[in-house]
N, C-alpha and C. Protein backbone atom coordinates (compact mmCIF):
# COMPACT_ATOMS: atom_id res chain seq x y z
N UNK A 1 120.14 136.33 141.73
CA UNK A 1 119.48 135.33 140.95
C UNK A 1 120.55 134.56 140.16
N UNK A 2 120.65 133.11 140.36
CA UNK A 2 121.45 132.38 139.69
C UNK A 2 120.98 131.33 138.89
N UNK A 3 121.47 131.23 138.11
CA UNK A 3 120.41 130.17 137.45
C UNK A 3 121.78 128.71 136.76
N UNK A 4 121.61 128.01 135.84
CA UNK A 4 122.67 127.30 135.37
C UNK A 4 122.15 126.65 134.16
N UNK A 5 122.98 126.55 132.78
CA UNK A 5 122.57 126.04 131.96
C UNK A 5 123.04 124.97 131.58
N UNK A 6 122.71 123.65 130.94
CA UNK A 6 123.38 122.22 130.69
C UNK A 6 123.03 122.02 129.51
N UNK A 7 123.70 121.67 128.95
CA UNK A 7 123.95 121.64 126.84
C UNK A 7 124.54 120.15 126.73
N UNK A 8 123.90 119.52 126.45
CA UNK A 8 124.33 118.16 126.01
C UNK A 8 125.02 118.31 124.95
N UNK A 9 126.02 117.45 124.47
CA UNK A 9 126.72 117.83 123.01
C UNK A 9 126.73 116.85 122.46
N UNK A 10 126.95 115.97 123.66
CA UNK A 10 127.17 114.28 122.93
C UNK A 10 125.89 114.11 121.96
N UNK A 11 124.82 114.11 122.60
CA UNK A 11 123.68 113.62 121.96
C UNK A 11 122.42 114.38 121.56
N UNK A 12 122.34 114.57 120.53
CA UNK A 12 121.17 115.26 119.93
C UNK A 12 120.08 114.40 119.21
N UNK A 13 119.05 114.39 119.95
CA UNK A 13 118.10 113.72 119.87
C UNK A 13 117.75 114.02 118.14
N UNK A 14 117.49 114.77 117.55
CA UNK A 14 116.88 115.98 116.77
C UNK A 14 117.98 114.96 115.83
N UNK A 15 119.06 115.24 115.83
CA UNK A 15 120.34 114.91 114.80
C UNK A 15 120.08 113.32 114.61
N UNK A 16 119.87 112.55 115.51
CA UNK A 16 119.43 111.08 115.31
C UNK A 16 118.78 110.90 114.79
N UNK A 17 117.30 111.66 115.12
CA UNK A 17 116.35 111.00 113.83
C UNK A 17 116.63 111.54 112.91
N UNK A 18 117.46 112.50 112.62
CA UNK A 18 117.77 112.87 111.13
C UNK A 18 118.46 111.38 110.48
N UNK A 19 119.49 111.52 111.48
CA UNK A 19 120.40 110.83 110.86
C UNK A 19 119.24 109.19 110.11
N UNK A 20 119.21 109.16 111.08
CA UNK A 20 118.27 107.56 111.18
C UNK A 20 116.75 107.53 109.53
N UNK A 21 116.75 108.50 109.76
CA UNK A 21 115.50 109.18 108.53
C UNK A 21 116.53 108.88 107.44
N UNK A 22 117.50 109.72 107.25
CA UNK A 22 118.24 109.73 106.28
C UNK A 22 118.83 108.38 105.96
N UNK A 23 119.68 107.30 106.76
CA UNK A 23 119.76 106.07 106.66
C UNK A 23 118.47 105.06 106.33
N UNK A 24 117.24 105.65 106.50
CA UNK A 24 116.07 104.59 106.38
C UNK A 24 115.78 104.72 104.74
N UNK A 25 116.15 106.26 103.94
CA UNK A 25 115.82 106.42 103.19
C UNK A 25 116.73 106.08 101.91
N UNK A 26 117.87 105.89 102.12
CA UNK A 26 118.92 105.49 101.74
C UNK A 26 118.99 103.70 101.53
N UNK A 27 118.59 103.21 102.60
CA UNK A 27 117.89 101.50 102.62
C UNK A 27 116.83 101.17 101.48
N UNK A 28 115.74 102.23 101.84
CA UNK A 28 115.03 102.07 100.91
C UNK A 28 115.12 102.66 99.47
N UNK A 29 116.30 103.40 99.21
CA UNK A 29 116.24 103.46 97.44
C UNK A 29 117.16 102.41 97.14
N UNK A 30 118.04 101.94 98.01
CA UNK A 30 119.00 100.72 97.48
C UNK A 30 118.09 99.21 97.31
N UNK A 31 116.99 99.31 98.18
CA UNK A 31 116.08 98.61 97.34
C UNK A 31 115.25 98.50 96.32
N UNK A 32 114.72 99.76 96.17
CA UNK A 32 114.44 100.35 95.09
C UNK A 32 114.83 99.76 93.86
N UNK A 33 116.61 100.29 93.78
CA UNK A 33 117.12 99.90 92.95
C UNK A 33 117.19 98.40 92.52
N UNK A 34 117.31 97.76 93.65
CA UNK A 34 117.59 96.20 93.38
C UNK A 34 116.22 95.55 92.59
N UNK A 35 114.92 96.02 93.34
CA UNK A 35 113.67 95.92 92.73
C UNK A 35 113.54 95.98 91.34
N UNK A 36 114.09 97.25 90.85
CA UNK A 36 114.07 97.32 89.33
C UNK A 36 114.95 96.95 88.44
N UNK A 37 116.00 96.73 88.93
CA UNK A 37 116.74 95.89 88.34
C UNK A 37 116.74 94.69 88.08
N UNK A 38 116.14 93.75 89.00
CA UNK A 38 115.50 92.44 88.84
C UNK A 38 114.12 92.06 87.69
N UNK A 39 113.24 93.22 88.02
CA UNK A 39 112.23 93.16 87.76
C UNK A 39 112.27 93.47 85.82
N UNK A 40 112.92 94.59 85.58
CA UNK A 40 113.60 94.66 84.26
C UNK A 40 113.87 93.74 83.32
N UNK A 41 115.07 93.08 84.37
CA UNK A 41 115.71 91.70 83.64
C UNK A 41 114.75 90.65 83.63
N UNK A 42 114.01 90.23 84.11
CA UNK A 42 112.91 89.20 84.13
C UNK A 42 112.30 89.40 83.19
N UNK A 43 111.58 90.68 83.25
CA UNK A 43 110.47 91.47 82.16
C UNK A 43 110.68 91.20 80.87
N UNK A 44 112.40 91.32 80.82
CA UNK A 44 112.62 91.84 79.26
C UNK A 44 113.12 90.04 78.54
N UNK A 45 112.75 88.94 79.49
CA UNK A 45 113.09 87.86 78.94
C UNK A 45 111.33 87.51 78.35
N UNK A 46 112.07 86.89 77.30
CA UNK A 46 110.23 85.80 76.68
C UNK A 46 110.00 84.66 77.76
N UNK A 47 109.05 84.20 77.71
CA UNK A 47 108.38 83.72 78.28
C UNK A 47 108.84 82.15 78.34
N UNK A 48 109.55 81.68 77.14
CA UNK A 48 110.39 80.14 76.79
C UNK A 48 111.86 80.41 77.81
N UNK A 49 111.88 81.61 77.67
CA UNK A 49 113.53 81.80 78.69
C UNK A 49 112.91 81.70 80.30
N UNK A 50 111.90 82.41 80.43
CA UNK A 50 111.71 82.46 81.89
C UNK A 50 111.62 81.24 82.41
N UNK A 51 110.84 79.79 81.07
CA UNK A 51 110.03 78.47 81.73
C UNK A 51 111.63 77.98 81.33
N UNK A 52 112.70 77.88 80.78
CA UNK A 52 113.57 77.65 80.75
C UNK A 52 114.40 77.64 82.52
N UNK A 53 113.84 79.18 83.38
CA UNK A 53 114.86 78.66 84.70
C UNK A 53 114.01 78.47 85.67
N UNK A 54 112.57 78.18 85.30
CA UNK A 54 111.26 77.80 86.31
C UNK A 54 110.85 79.12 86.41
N UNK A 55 110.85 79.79 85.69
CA UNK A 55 109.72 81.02 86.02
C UNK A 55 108.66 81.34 85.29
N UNK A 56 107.75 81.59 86.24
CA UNK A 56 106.53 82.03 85.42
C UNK A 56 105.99 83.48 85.20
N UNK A 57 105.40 84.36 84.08
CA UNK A 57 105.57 85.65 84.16
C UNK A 57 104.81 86.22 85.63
N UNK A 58 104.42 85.54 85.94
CA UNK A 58 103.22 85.84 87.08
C UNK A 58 104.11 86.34 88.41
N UNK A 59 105.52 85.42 88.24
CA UNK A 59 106.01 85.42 89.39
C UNK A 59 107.26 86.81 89.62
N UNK A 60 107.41 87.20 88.47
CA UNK A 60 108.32 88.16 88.64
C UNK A 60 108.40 89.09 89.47
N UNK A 61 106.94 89.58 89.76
CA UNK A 61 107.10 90.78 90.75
C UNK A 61 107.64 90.38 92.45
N UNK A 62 107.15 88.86 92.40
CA UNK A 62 107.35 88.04 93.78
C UNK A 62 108.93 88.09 93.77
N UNK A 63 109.50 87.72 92.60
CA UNK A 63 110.94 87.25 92.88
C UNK A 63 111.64 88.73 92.86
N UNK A 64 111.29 89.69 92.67
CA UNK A 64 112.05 90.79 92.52
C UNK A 64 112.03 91.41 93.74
N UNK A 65 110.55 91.56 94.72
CA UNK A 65 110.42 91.97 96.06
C UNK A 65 111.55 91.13 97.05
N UNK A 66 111.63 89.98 96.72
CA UNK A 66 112.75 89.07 97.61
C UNK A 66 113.87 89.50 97.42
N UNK A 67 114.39 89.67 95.90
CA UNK A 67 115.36 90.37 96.08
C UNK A 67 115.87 92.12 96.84
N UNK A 68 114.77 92.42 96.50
CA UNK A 68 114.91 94.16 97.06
C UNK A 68 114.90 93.56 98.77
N UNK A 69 114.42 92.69 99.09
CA UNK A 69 114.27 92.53 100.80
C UNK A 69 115.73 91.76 101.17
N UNK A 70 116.32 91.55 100.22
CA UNK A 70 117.57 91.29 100.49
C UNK A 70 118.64 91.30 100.32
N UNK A 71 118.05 92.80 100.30
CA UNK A 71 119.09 94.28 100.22
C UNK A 71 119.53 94.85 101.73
């Protein structure tokens, strides 16, 4: 009885989506971050500063998602 075994090494399916999981999750706290950091600084201006660079409080959460998306 002979049999034969084949071990891929190059490529581990298993290790990719780690890897790839781990890079997706990593994307998404660096947006995260950018999100709240934007969103902060907007927040913490009055309302004469915001109409001062065309913003309206309404819009902050809009302009902060653009930024996190372009991360």
């Amino acid at each position: 009885m002979a049999y034969a075994a084949h071990t891929l090494f190059s490529h581990d399916p298993l290790a990719a989506r780690f890897t790839r999981a781990v890079e997706g999750m990593r994307h998404w706290r660096a947006q995260r971050v950018e999100f709240d950091k934007v969103y902060n600084e907007l927040a913490q201006m009055t309302d004469r500063d915001l109409a001062d660079i065309g913003i309206s409080r309404g819009q902050i959460r809009d302009i902060a998602k653009q930024a996190a998306d372009a991360v």
